[in-house]
Protein backbone atom coordinates (compact mmCIF):
# COMPACT_ATOMS: atom_id res chain seq x y z
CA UNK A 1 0.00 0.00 0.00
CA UNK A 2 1.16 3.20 -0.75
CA UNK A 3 0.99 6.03 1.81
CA UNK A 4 0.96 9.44 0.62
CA UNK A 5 2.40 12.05 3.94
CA UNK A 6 1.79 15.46 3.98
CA UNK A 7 2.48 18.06 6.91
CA UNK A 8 2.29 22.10 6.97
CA UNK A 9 4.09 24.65 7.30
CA UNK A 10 2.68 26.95 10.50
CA UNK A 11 2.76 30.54 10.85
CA UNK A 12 2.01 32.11 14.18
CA UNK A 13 2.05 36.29 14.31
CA UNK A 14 1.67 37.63 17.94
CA UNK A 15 1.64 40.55 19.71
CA UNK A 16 3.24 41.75 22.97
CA UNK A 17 6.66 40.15 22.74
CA UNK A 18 8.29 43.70 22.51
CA UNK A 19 6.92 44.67 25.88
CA UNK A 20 9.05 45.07 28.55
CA UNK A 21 6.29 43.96 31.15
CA UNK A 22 5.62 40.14 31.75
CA UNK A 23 2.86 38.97 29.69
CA UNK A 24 1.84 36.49 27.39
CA UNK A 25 1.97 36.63 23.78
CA UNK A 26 -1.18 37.07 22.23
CA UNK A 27 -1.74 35.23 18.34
CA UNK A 28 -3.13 37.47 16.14
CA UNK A 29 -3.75 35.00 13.14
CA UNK A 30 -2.28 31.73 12.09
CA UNK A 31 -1.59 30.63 8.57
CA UNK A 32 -1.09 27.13 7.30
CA UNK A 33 0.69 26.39 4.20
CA UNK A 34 0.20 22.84 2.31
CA UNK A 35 -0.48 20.92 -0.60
CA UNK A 36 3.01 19.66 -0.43
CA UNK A 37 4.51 16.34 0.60
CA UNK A 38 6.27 17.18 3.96
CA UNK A 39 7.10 20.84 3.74
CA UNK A 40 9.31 22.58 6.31
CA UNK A 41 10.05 25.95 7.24
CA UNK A 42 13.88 27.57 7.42
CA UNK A 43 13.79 30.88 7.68
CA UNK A 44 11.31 33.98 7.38
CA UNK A 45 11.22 37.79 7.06
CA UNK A 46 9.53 40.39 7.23
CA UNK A 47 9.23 43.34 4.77
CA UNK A 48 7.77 47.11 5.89
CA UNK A 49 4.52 46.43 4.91
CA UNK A 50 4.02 43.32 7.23
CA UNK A 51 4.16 40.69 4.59
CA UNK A 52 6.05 37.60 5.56
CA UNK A 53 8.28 35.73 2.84
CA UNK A 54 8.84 31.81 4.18
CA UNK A 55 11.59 29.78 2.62
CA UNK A 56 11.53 25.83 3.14
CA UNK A 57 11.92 22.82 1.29
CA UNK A 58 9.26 20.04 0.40
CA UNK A 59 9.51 16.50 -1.50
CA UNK A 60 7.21 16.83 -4.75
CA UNK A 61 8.15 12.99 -5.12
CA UNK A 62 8.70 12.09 -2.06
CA UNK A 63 12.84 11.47 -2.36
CA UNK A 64 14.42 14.48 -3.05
CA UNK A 65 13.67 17.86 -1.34
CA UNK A 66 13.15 21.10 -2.96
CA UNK A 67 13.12 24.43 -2.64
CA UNK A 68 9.27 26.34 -1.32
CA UNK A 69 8.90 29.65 -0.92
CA UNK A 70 5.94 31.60 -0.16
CA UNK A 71 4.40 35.42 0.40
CA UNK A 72 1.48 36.20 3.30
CA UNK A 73 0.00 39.21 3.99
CA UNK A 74 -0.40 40.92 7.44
CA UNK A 75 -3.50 38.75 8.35
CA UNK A 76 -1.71 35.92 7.08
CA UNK A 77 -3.37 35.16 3.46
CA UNK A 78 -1.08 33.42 1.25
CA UNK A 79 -0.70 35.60 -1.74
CA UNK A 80 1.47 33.63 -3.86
CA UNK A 81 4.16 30.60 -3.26
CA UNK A 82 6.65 29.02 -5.89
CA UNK A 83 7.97 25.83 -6.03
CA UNK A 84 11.62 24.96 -7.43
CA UNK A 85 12.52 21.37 -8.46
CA UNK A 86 16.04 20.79 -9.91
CA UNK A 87 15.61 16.91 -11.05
CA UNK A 88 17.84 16.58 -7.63
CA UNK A 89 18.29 17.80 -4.05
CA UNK A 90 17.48 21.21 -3.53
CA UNK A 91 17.66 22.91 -0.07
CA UNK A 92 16.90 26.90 0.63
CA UNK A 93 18.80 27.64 4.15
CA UNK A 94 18.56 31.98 3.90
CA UNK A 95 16.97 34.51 2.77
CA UNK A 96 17.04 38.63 2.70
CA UNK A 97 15.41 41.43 1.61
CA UNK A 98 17.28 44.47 -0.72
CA UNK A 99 16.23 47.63 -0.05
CA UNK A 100 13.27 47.73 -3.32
CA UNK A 101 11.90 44.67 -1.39
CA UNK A 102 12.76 42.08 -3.31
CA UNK A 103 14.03 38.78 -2.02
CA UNK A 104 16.91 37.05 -2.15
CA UNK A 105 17.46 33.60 -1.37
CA UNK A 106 20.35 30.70 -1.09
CA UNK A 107 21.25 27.54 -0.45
CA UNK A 108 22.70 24.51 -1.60
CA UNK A 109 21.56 22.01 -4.82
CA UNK A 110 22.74 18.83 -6.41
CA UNK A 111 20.75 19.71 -9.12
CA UNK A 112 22.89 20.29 -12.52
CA UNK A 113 19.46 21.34 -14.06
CA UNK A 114 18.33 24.18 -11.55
CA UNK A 115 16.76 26.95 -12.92
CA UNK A 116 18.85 30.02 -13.71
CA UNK A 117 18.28 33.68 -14.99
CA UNK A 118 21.36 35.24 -16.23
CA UNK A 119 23.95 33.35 -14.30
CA UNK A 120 27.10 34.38 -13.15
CA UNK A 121 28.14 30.88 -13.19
CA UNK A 122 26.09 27.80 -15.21
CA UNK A 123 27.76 25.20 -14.18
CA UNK A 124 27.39 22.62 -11.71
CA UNK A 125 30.89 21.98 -10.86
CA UNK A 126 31.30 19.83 -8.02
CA UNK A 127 28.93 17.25 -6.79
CA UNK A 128 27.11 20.22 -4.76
CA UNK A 129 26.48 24.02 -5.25
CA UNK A 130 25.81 26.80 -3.57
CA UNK A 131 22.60 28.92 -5.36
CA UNK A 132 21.62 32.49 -4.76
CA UNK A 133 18.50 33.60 -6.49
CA UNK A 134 16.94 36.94 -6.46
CA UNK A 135 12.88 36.90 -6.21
CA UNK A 136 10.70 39.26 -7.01
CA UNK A 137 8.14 40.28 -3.91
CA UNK A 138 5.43 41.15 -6.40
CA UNK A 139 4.74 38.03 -7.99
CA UNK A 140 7.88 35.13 -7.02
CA UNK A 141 9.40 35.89 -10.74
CA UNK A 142 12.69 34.39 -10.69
CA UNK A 143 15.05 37.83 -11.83
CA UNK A 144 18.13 36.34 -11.50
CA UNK A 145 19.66 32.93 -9.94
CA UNK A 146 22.91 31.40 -10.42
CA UNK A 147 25.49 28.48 -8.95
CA UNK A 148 28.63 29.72 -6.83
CA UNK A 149 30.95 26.73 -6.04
CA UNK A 150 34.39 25.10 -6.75
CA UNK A 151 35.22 21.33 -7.54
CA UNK A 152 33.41 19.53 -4.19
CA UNK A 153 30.73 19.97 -1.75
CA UNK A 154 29.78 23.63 -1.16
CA UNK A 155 26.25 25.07 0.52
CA UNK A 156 25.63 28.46 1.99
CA UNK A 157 23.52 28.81 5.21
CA UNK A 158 23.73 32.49 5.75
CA UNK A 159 22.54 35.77 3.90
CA UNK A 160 22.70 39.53 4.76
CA UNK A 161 22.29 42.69 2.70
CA UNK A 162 23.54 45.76 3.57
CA UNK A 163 22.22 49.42 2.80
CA UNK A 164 23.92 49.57 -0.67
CA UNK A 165 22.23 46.11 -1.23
CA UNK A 166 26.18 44.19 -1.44
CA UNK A 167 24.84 40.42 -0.34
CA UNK A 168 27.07 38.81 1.91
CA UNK A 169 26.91 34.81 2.27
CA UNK A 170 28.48 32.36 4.49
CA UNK A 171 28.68 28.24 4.90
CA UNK A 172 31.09 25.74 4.26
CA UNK A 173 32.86 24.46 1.17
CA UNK A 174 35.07 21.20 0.64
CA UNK A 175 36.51 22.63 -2.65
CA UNK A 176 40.02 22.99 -3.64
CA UNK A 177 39.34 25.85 -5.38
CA UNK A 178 36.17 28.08 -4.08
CA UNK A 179 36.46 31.44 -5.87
CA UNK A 180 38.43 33.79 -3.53
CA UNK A 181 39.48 36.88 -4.63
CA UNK A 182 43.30 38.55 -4.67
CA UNK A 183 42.47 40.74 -0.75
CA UNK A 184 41.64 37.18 0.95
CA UNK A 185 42.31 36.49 4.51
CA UNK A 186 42.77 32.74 3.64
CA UNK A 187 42.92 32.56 -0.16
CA UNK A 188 43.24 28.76 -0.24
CA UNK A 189 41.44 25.66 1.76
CA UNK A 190 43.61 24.78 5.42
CA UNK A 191 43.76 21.09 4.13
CA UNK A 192 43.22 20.94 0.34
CA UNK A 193 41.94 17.10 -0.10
CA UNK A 194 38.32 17.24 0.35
CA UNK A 195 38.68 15.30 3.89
CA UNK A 196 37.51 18.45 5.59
CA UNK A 197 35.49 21.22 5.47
CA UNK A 198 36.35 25.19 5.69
CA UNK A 199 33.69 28.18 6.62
CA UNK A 200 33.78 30.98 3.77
CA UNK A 201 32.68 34.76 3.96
CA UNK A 202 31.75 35.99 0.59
CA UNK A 203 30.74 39.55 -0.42
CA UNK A 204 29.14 40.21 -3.94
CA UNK A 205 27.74 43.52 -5.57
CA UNK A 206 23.72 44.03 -5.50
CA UNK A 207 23.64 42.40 -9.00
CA UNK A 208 24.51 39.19 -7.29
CA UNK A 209 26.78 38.63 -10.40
CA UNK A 210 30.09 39.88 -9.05
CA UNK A 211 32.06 38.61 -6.22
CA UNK A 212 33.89 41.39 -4.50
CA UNK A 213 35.16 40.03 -1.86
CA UNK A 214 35.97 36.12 -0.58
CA UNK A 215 38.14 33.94 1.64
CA UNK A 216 38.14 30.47 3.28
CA UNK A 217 38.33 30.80 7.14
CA UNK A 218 39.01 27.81 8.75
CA UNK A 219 41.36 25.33 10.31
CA UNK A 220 42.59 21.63 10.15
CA UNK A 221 39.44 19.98 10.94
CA UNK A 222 35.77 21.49 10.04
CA UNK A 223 34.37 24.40 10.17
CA UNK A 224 31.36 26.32 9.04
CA UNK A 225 29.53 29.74 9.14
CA UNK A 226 25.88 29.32 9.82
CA UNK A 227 24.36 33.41 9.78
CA UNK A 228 26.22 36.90 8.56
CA UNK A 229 25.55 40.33 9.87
């Protein structure tokens, strides 16, 4: 027999968690999101208006995970979501907003036939890729969306953006040869035979499609960067 699973995603808005008396938070409105085998929330924001952009992931075929991401209003209505399937393993870990609103998101695929818009790099080179992907608030358009990666395993877990919208990423990379630029604190990988992993801080124009700054930062064993700021 086969079972088909499916779970949702839970949004809870409350109020009175910025006061500084003792109370309990009060929800406003909760908001479901399904219709997806297993889906599962990663990360959220926030944009001036109230709206709330989800990332997750969620297994169309029940094997591989891919990437979900989804726009409520204030009172929690889902206005649009999109869903992004690779042929592979897909797997949204950050998000940000730039400063027209527009969202940008990354992660890590396996997929050699994600979707990209203008890439800065189209090819899948190792067995695993970092993506960054700009969305558009109004409608989830794809604008722009492109690998970043060397000859191994590399995934990025963290995103900021900064007032002149420059994205800044971090994670971990196994590659021998990650794209660093010329200025790096650690321009090459501590020890350069896949066996472990370094952390990475990248810093690329508001284009997406330049890297401007990037280094390995790590030591003799693993390490990773999980958020920026």
């Amino acid at each position: 027999k086969v079972i088909n699973l499916f779970t949702w995603i839970l949004v809870l808005v409350f109020s009175g968690l910025g006061s500084t008396q003792a109370q309990n938070p009060t929800v406003l409105n909760e908001s479901f999101i399904d219709g997806y085998h297993l889906p599962h929330a990663h990360d959220l924001v926030v944009d001036d208006q109230g709206c709330v952009f989800v990332i997750g992931s969620a297994y169309e075929d029940g094997n591989h995970s891919d990437v979900l991401i989804t726009k409520l209003d204030p009172d929690g209505t889902q206005l649009w979501d999109i869903y992004i399937n690779g042929g592979s393993r897909d797997y949204a870990t950050g998000l940000a907003l730039d400063s027209q609103g527009d969202l940008w998101v990354t992660g890590w695929t396996d997929s050699s036939e994600f979707p990209l818009v203008a890439p800065m790099d189209a090819t899948l080179t190792g067995f695993r890729d970092i993506f960054l992907m700009k969305i558009a608030s109004s409608d989830g358009a794809t604008l722009y969306s492109t690998f970043i990666g060397g000859d191994y395993s590399d995934s990025a877990t963290g995103i900021a953006i900064n007032s002149e919208d420059e994205i800044f990423l971090t994670g971990m990379t196994g590659s021998t040869d990650f794209p660093t630029t010329e200025n790096a604190y650690q321009p090459g990988p501590s020890f350069p035979l896949y066996f472990f992993d370094d952390a990475f801080v990248m810093r690329l124009a508001p284009s997406g499609a330049e890297i401007l700054y990037s280094t390995y930062f790590g030591g003799t064993m693993d390490d990773s960067g999980d958020r920026i700021a």
